[in-house]
PDB file of N, CA and C in Angstrom:
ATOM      1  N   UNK A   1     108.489 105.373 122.958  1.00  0.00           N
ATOM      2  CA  UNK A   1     107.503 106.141 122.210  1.00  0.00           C
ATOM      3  C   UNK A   1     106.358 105.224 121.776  1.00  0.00           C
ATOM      4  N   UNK A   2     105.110 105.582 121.701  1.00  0.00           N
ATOM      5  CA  UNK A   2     104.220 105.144 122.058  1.00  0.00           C
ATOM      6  C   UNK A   2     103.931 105.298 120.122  1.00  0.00           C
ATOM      7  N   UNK A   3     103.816 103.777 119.368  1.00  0.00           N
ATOM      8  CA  UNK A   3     102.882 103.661 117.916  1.00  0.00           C
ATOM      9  C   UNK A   3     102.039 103.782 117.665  1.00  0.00           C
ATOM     10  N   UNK A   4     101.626 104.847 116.547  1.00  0.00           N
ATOM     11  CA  UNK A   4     100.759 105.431 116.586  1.00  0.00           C
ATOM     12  C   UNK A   4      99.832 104.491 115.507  1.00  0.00           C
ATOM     13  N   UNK A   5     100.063 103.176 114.592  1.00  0.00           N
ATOM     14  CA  UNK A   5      99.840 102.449 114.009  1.00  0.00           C
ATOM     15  C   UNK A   5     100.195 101.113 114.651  1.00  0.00           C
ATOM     16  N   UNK A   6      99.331  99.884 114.913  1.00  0.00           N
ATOM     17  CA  UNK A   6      99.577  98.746 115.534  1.00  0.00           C
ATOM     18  C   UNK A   6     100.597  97.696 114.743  1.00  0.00           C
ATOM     19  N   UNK A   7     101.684  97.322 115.331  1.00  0.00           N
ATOM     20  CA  UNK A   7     102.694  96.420 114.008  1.00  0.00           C
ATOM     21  C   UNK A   7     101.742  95.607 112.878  1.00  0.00           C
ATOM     22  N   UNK A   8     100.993  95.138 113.867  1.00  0.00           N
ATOM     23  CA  UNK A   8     100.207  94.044 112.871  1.00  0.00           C
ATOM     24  C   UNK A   8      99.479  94.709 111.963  1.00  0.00           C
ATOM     25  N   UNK A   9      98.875  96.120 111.617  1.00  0.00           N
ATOM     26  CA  UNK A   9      98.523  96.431 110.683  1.00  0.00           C
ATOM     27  C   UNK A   9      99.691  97.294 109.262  1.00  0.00           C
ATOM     28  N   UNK A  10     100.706  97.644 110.224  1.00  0.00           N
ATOM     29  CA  UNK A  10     101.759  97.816 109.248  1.00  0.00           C
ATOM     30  C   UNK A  10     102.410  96.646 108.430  1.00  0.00           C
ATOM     31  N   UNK A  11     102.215  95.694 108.826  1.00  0.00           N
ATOM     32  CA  UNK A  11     103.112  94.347 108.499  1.00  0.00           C
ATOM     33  C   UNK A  11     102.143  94.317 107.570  1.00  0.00           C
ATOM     34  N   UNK A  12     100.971  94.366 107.747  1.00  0.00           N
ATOM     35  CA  UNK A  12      99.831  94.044 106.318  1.00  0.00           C
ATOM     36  C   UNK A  12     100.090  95.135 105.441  1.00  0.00           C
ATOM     37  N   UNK A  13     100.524  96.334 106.154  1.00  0.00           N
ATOM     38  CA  UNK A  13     100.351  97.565 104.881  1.00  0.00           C
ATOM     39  C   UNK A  13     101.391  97.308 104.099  1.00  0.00           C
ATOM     40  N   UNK A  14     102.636  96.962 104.434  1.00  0.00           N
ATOM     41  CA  UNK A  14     103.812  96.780 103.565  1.00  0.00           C
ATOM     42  C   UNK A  14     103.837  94.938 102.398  1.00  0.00           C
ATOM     43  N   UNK A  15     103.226  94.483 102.988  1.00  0.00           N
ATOM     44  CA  UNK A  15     102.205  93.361 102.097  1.00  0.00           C
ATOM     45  C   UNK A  15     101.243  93.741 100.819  1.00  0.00           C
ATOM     46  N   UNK A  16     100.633  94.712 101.324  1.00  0.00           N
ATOM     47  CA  UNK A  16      99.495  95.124 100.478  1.00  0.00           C
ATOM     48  C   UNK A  16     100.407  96.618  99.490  1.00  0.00           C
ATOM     49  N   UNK A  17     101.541  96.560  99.561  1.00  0.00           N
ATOM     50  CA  UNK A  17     101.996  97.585  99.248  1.00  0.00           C
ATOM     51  C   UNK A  17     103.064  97.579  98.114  1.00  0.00           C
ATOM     52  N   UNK A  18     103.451  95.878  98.454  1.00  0.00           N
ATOM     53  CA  UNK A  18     104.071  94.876  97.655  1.00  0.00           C
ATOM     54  C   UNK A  18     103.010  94.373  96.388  1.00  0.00           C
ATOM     55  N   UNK A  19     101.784  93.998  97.003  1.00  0.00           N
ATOM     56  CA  UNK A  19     100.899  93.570  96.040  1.00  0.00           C
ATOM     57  C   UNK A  19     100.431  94.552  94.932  1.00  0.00           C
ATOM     58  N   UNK A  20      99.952  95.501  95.744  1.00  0.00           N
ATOM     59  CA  UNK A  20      99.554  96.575  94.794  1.00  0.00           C
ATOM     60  C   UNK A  20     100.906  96.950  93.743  1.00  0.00           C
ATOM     61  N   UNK A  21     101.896  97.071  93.925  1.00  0.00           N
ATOM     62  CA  UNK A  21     103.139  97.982  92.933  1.00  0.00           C
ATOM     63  C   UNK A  21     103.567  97.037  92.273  1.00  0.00           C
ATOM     64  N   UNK A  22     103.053  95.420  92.499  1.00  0.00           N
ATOM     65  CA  UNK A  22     103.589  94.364  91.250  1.00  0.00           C
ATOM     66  C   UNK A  22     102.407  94.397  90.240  1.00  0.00           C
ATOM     67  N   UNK A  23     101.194  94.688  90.662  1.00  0.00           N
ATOM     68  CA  UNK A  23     100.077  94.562  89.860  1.00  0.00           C
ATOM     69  C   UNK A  23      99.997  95.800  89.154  1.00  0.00           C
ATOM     70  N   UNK A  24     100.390  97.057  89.549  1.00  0.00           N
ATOM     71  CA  UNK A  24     100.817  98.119  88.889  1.00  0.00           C
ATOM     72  C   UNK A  24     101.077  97.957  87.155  1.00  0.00           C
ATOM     73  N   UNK A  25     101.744  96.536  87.296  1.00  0.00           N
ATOM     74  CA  UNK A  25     102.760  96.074  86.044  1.00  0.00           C
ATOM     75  C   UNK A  25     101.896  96.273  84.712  1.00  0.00           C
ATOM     76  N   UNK A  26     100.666  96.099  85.453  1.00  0.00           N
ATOM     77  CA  UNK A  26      99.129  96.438  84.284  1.00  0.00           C
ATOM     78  C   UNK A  26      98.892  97.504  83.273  1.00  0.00           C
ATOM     79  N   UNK A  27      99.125  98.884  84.644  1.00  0.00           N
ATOM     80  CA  UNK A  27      99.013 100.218  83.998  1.00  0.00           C
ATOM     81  C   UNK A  27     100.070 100.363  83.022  1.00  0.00           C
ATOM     82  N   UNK A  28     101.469 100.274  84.031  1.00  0.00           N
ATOM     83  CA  UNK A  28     102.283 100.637  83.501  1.00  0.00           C
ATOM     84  C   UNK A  28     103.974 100.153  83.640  1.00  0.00           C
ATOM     85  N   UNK A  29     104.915  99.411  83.051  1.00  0.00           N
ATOM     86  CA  UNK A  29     105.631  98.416  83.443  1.00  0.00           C
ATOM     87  C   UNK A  29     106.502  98.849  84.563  1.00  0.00           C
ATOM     88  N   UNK A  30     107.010 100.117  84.541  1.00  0.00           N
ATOM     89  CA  UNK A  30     107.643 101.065  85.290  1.00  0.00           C
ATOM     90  C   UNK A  30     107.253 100.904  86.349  1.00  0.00           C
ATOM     91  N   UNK A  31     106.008 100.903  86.688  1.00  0.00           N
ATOM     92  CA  UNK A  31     105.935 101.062  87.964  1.00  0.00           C
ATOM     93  C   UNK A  31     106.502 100.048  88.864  1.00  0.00           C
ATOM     94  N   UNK A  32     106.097  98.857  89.026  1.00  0.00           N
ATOM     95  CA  UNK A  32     106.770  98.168  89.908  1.00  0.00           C
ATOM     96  C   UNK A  32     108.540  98.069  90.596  1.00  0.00           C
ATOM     97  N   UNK A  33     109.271  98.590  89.764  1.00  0.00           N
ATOM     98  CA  UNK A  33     110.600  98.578  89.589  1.00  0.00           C
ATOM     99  C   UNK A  33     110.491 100.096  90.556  1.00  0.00           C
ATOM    100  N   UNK A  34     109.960 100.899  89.921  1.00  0.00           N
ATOM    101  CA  UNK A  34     110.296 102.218  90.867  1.00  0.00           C
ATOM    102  C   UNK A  34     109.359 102.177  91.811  1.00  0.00           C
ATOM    103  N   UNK A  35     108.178 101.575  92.327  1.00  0.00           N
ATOM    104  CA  UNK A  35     107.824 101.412  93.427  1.00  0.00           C
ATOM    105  C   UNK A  35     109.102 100.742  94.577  1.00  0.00           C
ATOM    106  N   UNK A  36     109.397  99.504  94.162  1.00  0.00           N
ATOM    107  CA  UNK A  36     110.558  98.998  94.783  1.00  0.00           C
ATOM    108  C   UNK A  36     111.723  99.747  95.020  1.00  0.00           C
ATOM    109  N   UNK A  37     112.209 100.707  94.204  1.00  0.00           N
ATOM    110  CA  UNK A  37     113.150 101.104  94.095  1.00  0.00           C
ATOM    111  C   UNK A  37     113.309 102.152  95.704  1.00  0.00           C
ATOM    112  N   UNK A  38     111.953 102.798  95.342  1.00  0.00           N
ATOM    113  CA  UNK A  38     111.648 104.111  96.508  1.00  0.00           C
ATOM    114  C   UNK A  38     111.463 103.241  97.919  1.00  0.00           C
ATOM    115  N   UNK A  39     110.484 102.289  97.594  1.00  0.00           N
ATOM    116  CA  UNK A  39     110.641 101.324  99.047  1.00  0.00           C
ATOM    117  C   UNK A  39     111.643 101.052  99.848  1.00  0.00           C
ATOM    118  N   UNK A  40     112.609 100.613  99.042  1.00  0.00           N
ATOM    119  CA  UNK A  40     113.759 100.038  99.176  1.00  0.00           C
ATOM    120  C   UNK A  40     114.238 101.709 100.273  1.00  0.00           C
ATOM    121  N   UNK A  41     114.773 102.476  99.095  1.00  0.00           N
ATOM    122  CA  UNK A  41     115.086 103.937  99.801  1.00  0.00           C
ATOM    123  C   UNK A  41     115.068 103.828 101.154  1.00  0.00           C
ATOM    124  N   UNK A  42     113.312 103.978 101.201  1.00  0.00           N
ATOM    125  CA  UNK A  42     112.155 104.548 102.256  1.00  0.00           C
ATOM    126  C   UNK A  42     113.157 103.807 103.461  1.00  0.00           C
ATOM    127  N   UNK A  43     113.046 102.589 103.317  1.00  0.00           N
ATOM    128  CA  UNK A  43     113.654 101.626 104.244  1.00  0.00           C
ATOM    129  C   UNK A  43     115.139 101.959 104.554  1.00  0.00           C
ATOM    130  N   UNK A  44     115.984 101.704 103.943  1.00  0.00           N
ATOM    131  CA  UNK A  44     117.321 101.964 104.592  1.00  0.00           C
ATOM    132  C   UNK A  44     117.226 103.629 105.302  1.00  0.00           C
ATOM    133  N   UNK A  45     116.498 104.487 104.959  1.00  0.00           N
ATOM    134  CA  UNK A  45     117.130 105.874 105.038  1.00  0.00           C
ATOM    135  C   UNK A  45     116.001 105.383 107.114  1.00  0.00           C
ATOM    136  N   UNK A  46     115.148 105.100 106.688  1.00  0.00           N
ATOM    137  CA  UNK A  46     114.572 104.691 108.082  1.00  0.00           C
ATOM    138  C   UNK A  46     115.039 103.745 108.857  1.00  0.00           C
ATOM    139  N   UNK A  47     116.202 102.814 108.652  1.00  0.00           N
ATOM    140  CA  UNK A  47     116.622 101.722 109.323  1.00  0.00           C
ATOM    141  C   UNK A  47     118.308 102.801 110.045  1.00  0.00           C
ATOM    142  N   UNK A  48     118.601 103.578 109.049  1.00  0.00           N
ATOM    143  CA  UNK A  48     119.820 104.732 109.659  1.00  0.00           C
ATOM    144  C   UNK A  48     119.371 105.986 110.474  1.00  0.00           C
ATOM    145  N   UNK A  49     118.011 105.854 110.429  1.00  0.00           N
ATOM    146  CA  UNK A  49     118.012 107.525 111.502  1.00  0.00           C
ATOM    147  C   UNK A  49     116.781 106.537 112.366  1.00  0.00           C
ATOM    148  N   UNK A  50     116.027 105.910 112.431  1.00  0.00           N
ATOM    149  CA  UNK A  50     115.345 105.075 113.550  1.00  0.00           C
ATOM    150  C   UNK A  50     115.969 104.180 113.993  1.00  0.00           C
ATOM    151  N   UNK A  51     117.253 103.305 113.285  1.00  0.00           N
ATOM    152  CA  UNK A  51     117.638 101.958 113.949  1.00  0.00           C
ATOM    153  C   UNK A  51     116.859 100.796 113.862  1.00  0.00           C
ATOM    154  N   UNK A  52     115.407 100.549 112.946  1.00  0.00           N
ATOM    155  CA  UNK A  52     114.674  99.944 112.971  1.00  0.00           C
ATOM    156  C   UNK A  52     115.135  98.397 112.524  1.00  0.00           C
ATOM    157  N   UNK A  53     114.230  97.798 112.290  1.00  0.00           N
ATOM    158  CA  UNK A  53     114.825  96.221 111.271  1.00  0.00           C
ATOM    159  C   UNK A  53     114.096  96.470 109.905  1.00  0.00           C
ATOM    160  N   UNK A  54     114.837  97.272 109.171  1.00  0.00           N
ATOM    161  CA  UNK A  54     113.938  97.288 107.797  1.00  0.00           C
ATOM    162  C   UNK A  54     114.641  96.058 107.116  1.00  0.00           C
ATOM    163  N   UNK A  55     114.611  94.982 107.352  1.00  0.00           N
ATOM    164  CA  UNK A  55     114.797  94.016 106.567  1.00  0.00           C
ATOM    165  C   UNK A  55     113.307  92.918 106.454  1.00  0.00           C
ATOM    166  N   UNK A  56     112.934  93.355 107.469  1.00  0.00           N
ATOM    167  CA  UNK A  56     111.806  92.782 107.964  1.00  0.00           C
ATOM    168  C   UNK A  56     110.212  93.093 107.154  1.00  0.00           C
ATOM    169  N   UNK A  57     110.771  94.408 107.066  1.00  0.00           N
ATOM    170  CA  UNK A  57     110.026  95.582 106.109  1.00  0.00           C
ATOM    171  C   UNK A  57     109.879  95.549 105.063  1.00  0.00           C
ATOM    172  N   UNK A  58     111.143  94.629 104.458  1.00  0.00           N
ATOM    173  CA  UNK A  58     111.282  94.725 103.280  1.00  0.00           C
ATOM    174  C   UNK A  58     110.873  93.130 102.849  1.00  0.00           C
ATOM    175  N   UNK A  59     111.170  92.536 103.549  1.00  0.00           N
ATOM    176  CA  UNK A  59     110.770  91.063 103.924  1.00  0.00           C
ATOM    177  C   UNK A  59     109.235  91.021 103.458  1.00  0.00           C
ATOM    178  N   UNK A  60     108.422  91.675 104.684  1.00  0.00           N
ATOM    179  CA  UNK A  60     106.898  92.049 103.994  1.00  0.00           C
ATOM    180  C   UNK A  60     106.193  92.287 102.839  1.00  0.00           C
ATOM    181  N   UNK A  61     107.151  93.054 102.242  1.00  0.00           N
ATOM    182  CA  UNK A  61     106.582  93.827 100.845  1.00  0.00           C
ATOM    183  C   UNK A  61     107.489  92.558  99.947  1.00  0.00           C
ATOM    184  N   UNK A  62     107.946  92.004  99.996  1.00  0.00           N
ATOM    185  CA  UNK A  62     108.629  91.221  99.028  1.00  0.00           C
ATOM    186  C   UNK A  62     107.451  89.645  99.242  1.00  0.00           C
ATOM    187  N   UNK A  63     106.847  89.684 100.279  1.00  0.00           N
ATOM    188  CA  UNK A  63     105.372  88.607 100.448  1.00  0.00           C
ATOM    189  C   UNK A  63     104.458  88.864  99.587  1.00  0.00           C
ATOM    190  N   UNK A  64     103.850  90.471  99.754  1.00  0.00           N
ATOM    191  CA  UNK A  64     103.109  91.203  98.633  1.00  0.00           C
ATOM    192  C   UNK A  64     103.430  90.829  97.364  1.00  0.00           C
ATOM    193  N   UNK A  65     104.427  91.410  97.052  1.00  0.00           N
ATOM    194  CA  UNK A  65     105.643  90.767  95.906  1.00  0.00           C
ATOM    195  C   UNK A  65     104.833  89.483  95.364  1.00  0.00           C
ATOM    196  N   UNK A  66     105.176  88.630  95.888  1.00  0.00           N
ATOM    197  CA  UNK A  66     105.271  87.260  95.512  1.00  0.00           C
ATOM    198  C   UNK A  66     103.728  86.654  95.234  1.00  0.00           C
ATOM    199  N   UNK A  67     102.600  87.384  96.090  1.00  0.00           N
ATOM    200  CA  UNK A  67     101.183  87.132  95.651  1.00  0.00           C
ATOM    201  C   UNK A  67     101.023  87.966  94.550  1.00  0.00           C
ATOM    202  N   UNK A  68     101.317  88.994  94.623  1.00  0.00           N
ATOM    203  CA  UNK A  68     100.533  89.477  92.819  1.00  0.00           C
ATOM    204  C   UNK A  68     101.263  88.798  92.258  1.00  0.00           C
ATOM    205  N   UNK A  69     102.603  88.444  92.048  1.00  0.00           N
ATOM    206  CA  UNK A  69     103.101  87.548  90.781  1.00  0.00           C
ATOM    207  C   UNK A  69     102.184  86.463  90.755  1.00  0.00           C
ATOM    208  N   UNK A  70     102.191  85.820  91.456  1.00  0.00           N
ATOM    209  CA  UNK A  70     101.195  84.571  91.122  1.00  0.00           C
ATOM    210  C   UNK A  70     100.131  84.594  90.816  1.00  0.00           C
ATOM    211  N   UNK A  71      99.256  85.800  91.073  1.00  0.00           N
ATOM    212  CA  UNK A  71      97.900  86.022  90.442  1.00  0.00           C
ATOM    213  C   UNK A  71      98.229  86.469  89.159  1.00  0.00           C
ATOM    214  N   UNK A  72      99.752  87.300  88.738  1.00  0.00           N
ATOM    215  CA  UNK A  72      99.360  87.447  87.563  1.00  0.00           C
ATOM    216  C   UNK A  72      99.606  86.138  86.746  1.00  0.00           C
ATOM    217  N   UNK A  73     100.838  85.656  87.044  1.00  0.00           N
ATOM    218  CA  UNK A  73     100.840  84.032  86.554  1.00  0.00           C
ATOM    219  C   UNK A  73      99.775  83.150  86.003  1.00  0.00           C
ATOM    220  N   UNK A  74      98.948  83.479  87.269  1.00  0.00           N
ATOM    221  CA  UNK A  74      97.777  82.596  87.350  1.00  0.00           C
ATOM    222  C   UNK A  74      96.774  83.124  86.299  1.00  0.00           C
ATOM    223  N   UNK A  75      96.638  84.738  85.911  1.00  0.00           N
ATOM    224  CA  UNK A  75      95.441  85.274  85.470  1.00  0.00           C
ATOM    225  C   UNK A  75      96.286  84.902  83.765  1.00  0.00           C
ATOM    226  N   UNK A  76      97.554  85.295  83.655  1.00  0.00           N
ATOM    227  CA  UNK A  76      98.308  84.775  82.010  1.00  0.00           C
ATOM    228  C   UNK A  76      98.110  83.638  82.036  1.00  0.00           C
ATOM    229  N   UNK A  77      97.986  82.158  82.526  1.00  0.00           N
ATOM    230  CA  UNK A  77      97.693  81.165  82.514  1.00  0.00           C
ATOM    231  C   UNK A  77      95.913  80.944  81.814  1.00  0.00           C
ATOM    232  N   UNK A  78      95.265  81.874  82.896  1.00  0.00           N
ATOM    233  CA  UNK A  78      94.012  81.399  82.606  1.00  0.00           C
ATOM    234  C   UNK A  78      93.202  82.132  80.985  1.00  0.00           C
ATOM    235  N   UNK A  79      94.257  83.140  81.080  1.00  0.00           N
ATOM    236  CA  UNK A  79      94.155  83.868  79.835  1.00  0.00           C
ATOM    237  C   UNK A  79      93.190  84.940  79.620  1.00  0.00           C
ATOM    238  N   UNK A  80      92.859  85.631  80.775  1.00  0.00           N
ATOM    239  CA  UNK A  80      92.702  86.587  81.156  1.00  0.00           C
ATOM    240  C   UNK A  80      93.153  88.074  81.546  1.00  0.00           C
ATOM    241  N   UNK A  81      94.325  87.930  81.498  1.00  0.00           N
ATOM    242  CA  UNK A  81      95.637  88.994  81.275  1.00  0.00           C
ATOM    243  C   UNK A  81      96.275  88.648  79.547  1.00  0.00           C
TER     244      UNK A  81
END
């Protein structure tokens, strides 16, 4: 079956998807935890009826993950958050 989205731009979306739902933490603390939470979901329930590698998936968004923490780190550091 022929993707209708190129890997390499999904691999960024689940990056940017990570980033965005840690920075969330701004609005509202909740969010990040239940962003992850549903991700998480999204992924296994798609790794049992596609067979996919959602570890990989999850791998991605846990990159995202790890850059907004450090910007926020970085922005509580600079004292701007």
């Amino acid at each position: 079956m022929e993707e209708l989205i190129p890997e390499p731009l999904t691999k960024l979306g689940h990056a940017v998807f990570g980033f965005i739902s840690t920075v969330a933490v701004l609005i509202n603390p909740v969010l990040p935890a239940l962003s992850a939470i549903l991700f998480v979901i999204y992924e296994v329930d798609e790794y049992f009826h596609l067979h996919d590698e959602a570890y990989e998936e999850i791998r991605e968004y846990l990159y995202g993950v790890a850059v907004g923490l450090t910007l926020l780190i970085c922005l509580r550091f600079s004292g701007l958050v």
